[in-house]
Protein backbone atom coordinates (compact mmCIF):
# COMPACT_ATOMS: atom_id res chain seq x y z
CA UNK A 1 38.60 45.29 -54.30
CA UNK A 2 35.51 45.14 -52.55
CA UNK A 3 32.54 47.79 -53.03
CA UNK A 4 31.73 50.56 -50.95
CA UNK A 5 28.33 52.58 -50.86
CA UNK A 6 27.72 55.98 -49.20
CA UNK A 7 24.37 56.76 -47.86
CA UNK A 8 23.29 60.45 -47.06
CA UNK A 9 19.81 61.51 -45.66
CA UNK A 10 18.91 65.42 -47.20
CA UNK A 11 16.86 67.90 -46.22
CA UNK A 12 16.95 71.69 -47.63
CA UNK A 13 20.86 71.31 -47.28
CA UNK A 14 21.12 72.91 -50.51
CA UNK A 15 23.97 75.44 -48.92
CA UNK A 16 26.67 73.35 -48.61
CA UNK A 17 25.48 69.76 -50.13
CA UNK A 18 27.95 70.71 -52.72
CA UNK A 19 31.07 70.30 -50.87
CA UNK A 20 29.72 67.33 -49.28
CA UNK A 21 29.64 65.16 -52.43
CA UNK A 22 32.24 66.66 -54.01
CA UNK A 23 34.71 65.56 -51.19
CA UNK A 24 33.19 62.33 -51.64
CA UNK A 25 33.74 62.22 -55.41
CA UNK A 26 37.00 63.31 -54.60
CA UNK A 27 38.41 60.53 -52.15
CA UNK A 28 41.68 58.38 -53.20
CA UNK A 29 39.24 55.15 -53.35
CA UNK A 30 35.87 56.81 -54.78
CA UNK A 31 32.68 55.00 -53.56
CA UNK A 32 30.83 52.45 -56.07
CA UNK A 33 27.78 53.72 -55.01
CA UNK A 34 26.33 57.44 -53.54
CA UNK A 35 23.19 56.76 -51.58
CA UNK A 36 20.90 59.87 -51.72
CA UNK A 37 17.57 59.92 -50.17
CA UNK A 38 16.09 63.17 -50.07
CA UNK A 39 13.28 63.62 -46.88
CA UNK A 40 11.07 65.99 -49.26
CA UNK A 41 13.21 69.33 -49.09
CA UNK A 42 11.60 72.61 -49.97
CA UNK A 43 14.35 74.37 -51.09
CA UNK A 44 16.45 73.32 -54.60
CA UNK A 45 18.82 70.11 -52.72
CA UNK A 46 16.86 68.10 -55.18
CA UNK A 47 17.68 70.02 -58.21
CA UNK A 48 21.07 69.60 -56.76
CA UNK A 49 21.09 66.01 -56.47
CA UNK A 50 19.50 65.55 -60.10
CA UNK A 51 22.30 67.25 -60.86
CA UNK A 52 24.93 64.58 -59.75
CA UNK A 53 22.47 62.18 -60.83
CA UNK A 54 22.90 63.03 -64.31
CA UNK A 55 26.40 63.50 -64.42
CA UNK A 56 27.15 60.39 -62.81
CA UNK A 57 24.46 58.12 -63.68
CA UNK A 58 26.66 55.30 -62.67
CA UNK A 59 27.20 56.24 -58.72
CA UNK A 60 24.43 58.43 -57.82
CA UNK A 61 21.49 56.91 -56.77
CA UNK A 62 18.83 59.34 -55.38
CA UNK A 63 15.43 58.80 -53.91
CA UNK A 64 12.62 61.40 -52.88
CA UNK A 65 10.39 60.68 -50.04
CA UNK A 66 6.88 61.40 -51.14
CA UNK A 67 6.70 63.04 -47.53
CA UNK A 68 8.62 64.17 -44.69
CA UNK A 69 9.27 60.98 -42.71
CA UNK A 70 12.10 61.99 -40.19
CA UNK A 71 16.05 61.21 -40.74
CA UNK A 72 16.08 58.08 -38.95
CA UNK A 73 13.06 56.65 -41.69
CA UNK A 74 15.04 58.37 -44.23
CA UNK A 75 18.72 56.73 -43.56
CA UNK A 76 16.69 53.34 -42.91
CA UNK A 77 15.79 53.11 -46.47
CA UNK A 78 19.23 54.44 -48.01
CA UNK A 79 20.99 51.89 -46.01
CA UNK A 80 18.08 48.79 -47.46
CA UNK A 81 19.03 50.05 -50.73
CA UNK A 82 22.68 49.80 -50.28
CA UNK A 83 23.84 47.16 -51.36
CA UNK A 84 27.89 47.08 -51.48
CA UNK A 85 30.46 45.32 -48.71
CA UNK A 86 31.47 48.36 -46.91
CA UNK A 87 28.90 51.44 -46.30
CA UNK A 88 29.58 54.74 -45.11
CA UNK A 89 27.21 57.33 -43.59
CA UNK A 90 27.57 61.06 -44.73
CA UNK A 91 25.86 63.92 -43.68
CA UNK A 92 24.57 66.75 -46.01
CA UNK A 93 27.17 69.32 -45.10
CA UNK A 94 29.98 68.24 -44.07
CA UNK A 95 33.72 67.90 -45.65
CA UNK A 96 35.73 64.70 -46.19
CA UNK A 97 39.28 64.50 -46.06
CA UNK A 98 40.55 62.80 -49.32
CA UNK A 99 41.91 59.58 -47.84
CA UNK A 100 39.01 59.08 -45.64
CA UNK A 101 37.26 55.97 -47.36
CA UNK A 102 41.18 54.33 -48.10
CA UNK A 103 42.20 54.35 -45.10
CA UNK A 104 38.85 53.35 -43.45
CA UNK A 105 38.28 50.39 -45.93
CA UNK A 106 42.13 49.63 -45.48
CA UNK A 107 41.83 49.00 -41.97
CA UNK A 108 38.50 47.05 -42.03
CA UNK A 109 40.20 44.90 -45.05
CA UNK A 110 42.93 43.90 -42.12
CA UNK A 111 41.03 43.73 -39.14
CA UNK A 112 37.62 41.44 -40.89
CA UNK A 113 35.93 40.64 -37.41
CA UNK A 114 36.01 44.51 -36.70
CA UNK A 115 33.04 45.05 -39.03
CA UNK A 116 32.96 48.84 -37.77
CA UNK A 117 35.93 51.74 -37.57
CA UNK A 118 35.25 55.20 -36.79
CA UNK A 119 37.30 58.64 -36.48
CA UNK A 120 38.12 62.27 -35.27
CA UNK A 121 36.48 65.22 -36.47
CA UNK A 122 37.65 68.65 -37.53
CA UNK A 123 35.14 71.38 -35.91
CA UNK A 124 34.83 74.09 -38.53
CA UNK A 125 32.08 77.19 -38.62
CA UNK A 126 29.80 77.65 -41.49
CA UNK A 127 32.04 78.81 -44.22
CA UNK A 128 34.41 76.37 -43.76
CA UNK A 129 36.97 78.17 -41.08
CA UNK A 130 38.50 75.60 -38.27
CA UNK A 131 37.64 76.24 -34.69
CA UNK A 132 40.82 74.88 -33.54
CA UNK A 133 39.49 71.81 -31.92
CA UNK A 134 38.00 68.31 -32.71
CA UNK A 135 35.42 66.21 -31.59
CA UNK A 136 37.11 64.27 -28.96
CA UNK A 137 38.50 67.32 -27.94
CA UNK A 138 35.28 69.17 -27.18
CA UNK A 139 33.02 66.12 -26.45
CA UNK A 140 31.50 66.30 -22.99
CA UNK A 141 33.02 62.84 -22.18
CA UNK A 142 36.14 61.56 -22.63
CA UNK A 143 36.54 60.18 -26.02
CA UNK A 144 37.27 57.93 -28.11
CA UNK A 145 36.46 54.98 -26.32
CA UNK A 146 36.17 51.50 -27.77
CA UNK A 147 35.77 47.99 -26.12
CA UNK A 148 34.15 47.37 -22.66
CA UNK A 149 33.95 51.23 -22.17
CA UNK A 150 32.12 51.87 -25.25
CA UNK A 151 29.99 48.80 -24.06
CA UNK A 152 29.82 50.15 -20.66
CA UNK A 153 28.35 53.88 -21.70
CA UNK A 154 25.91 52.25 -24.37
CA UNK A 155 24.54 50.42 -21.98
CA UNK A 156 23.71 53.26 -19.67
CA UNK A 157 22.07 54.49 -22.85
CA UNK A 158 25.13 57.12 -24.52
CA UNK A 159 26.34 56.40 -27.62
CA UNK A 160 29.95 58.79 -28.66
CA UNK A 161 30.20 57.69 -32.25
CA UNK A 162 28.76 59.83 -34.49
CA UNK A 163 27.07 58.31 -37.81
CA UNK A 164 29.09 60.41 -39.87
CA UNK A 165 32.26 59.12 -38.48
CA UNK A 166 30.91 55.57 -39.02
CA UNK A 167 32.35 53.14 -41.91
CA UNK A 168 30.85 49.59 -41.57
CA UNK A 169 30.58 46.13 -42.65
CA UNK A 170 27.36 45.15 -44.58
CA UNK A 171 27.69 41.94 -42.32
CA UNK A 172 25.65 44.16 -39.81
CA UNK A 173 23.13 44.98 -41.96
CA UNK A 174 21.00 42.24 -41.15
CA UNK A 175 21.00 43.05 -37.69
CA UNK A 176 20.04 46.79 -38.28
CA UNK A 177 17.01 46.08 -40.60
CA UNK A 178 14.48 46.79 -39.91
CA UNK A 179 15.04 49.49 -37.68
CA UNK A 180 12.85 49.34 -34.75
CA UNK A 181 9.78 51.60 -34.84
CA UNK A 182 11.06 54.56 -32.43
CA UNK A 183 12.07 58.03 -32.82
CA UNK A 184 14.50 57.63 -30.58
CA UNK A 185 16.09 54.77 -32.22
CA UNK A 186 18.54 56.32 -34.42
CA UNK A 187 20.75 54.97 -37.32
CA UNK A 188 24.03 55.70 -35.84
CA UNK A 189 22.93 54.40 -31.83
CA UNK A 190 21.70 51.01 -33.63
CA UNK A 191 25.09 50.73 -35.44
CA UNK A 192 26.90 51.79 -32.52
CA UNK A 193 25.14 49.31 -30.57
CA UNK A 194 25.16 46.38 -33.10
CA UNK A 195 28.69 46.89 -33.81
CA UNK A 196 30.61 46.99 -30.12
CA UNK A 197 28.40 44.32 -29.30
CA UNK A 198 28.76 41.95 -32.41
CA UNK A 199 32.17 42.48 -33.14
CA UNK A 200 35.53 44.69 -31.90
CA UNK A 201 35.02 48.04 -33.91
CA UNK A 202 38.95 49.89 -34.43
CA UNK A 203 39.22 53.49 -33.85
CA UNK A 204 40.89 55.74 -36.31
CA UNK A 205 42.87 58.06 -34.37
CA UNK A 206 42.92 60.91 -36.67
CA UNK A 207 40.18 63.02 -37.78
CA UNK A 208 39.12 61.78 -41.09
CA UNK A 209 36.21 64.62 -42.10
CA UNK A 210 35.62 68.07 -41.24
CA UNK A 211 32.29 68.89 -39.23
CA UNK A 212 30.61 72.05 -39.94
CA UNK A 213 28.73 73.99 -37.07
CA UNK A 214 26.07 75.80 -37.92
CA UNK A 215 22.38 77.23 -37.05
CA UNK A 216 20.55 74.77 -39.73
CA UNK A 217 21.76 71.99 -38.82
CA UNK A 218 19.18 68.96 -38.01
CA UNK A 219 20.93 67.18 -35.52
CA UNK A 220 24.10 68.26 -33.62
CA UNK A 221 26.96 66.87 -31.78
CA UNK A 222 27.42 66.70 -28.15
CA UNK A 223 30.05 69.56 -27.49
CA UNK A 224 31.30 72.41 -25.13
CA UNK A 225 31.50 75.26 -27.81
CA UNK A 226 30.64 78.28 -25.75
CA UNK A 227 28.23 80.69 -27.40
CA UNK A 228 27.51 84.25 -27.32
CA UNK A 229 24.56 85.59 -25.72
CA UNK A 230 22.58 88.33 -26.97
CA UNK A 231 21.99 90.93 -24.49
CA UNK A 232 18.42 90.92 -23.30
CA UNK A 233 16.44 94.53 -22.73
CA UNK A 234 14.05 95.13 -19.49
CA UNK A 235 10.61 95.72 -20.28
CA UNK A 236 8.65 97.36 -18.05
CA UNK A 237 7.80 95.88 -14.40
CA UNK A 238 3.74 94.37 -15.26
CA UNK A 239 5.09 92.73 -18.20
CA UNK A 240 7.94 91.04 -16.49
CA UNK A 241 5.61 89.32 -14.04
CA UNK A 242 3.02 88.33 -16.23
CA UNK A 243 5.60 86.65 -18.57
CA UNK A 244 7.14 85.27 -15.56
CA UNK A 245 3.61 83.38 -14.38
CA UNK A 246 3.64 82.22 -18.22
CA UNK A 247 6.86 81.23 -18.02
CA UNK A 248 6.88 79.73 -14.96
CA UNK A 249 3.34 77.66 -16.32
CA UNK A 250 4.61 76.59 -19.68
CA UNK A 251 8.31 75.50 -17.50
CA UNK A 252 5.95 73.09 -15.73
CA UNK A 253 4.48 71.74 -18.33
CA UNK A 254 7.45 71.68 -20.10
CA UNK A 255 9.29 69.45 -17.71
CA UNK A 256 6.22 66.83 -17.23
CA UNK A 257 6.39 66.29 -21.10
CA UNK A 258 10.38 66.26 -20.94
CA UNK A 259 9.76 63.39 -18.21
CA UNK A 260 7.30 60.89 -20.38
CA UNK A 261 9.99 61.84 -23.60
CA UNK A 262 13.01 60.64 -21.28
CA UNK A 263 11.34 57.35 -20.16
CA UNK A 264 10.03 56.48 -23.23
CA UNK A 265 13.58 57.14 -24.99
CA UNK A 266 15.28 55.02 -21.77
CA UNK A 267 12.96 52.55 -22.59
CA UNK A 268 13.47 52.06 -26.60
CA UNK A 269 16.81 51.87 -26.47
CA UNK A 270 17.50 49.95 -23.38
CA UNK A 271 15.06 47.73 -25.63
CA UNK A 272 18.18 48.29 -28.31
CA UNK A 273 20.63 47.17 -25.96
CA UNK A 274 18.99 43.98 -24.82
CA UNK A 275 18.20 42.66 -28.17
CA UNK A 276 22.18 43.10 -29.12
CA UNK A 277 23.08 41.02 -26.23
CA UNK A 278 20.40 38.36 -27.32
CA UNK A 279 21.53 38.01 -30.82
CA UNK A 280 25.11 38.18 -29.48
CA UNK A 281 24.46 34.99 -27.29
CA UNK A 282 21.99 33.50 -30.23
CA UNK A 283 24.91 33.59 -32.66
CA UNK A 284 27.36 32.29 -30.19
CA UNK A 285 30.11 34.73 -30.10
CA UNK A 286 32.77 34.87 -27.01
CA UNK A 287 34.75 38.28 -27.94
CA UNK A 288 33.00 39.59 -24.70
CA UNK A 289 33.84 37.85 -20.95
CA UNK A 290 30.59 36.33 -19.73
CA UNK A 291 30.84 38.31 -16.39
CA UNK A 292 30.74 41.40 -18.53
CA UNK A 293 27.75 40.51 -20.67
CA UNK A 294 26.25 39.52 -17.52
CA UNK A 295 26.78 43.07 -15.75
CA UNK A 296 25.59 44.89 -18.68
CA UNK A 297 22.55 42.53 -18.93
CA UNK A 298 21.80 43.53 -15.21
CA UNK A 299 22.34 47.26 -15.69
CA UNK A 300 20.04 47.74 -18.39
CA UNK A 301 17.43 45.53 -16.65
CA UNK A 302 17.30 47.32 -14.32
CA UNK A 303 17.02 50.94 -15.89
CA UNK A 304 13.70 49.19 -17.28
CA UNK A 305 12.20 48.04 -14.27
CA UNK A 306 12.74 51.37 -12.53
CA UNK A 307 10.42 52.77 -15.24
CA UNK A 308 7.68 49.93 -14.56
């Protein structure tokens, strides 16, 4: 059997961390290795994880960062230290279903120029409860998609696989490291990205983990979950329309700054795109019709030169 490594980024997830790696000590084919970097938390997660460390000196292998450097930074160096055949990416608070890495690895195992699968989530609240829906059921796009129309939506810069859904190949390791130097380049759009274009990643139509909503988490999915709102009270008239001019200031500046972010992320990871294709043409591959890598070429060409 081949080995498999799971790499999780932390930061004060000490609430539910727990669950997380104990679902993962708990799956039907338990992973070799459990990546932990921790991205200096302030609360006990790394009492937590010295924990697991000592208990299972053999699997856990945990990492501090000296300072807060940012998830992406932080899941760049647990993948570089990972060094099995298959990796999976884990959040901090989230709850794997037993068979998750079996049947992942068991479908890579038959499928070898896949080099990527990925699956369904379960929604559930905070303590645990489901919300009745999954992932690709309350995604703003429909979802999954895989082949051209993954290709297609990646190259207009929209990536629908989350990293936690993610089981891989360490074959595309080499084309992941280093990460570029970009916030906006994130470990799960560079795998995405890597992986539709360098090989034929399978979807796993069934939800394989459940995904826990709550208001601490770092990063969230893309979802229609309607929320509550809070009912506002009136203050009194001189107020209002001096926090309106504020408002209506700050909304300004606001959206200039919002403008520079969005063309500077268009640009990184347009960047992303076009250095897949290359290395797809450098190493010769033919899984994708030339008229296609041609089109996508164009499209994200041209996104660039519309910021120039």
């Amino acid at each position: 059997m081949k080995t498999i490594g799971t790499v999780i980024a932390t930061y004060n997830g000490q609430k539910y961390l727990r669950e997380q790696i104990d679902s993962i000590l708990s799956q039907s084919i338990r992973p070799h290795k459990i990546i932990v970097i921790d991205d200096h938390s302030t609360d006990d997660t790394t009492s937590i994880l010295a924990d697991y460390k000592e208990s299972y000196p053999d699997i856990v292998v945990f990492e501090e960062n000296e300072e807060n450097r940012g998830y992406i930074r932080t899941f760049e160096r647990g993948i570089t230290i990972c060094h099995t055949e298959y990796i999976a990416i884990s959040d901090q608070d989230d709850i794997w279903e037993v068979e998750k890495i079996e049947k992942c690895y068991r479908l890579l195992e038959q499928n070898r120029d896949a080099k990527l699968c990925f699956h369904d989530l379960i929604l559930i609240d905070e303590r645990g409860n489901p919300l009745g829906k999954t992932y690709w059921e309350s995604a703003l796009m429909p979802l999954p998609a895989s082949g051209s129309l993954a290709r297609e939506r990646l190259a207009h810069l929209v990536n629908g696989v989350p990293g936690c859904t993610m089981f891989f190949s360490a074959d595309l390791k080499e084309h992941l490291l280093p990460m570029p130097n970009s916030r906006w380049s994130g470990h799960d759009w560079l795998i995405a990205v890597m992986g539709f274009f360098l090989s034929d990643p399978i979807v796993v139509r069934e939800p394989l983990a459940r995904y826990r909503i709550h208001p601490d988490q770092t990063c969230a999915l893309a979802i229609d979950m309607k929320r509550k709102k809070r009912p506002r009270k009136l203050k009194e008239l001189p107020f209002r329309i001096k926090r309106e001019a504020k408002r209506i200031v700050f909304k300004r500046r606001l959206q200039r700054t919002k403008l520079e972010e969005a063309r500077e992320r268009d640009r990184a990871l347009s960047e992303d795109v076009l250095r897949a294709i290359a290395t797809y043409e450098a190493l010769g591959l033919s899984h994708i019709p030339p008229q296609e890598i041609r089109h996508l070429k164009a499209l994200v060409q041209a996104t660039i030169q519309e910021m120039d």
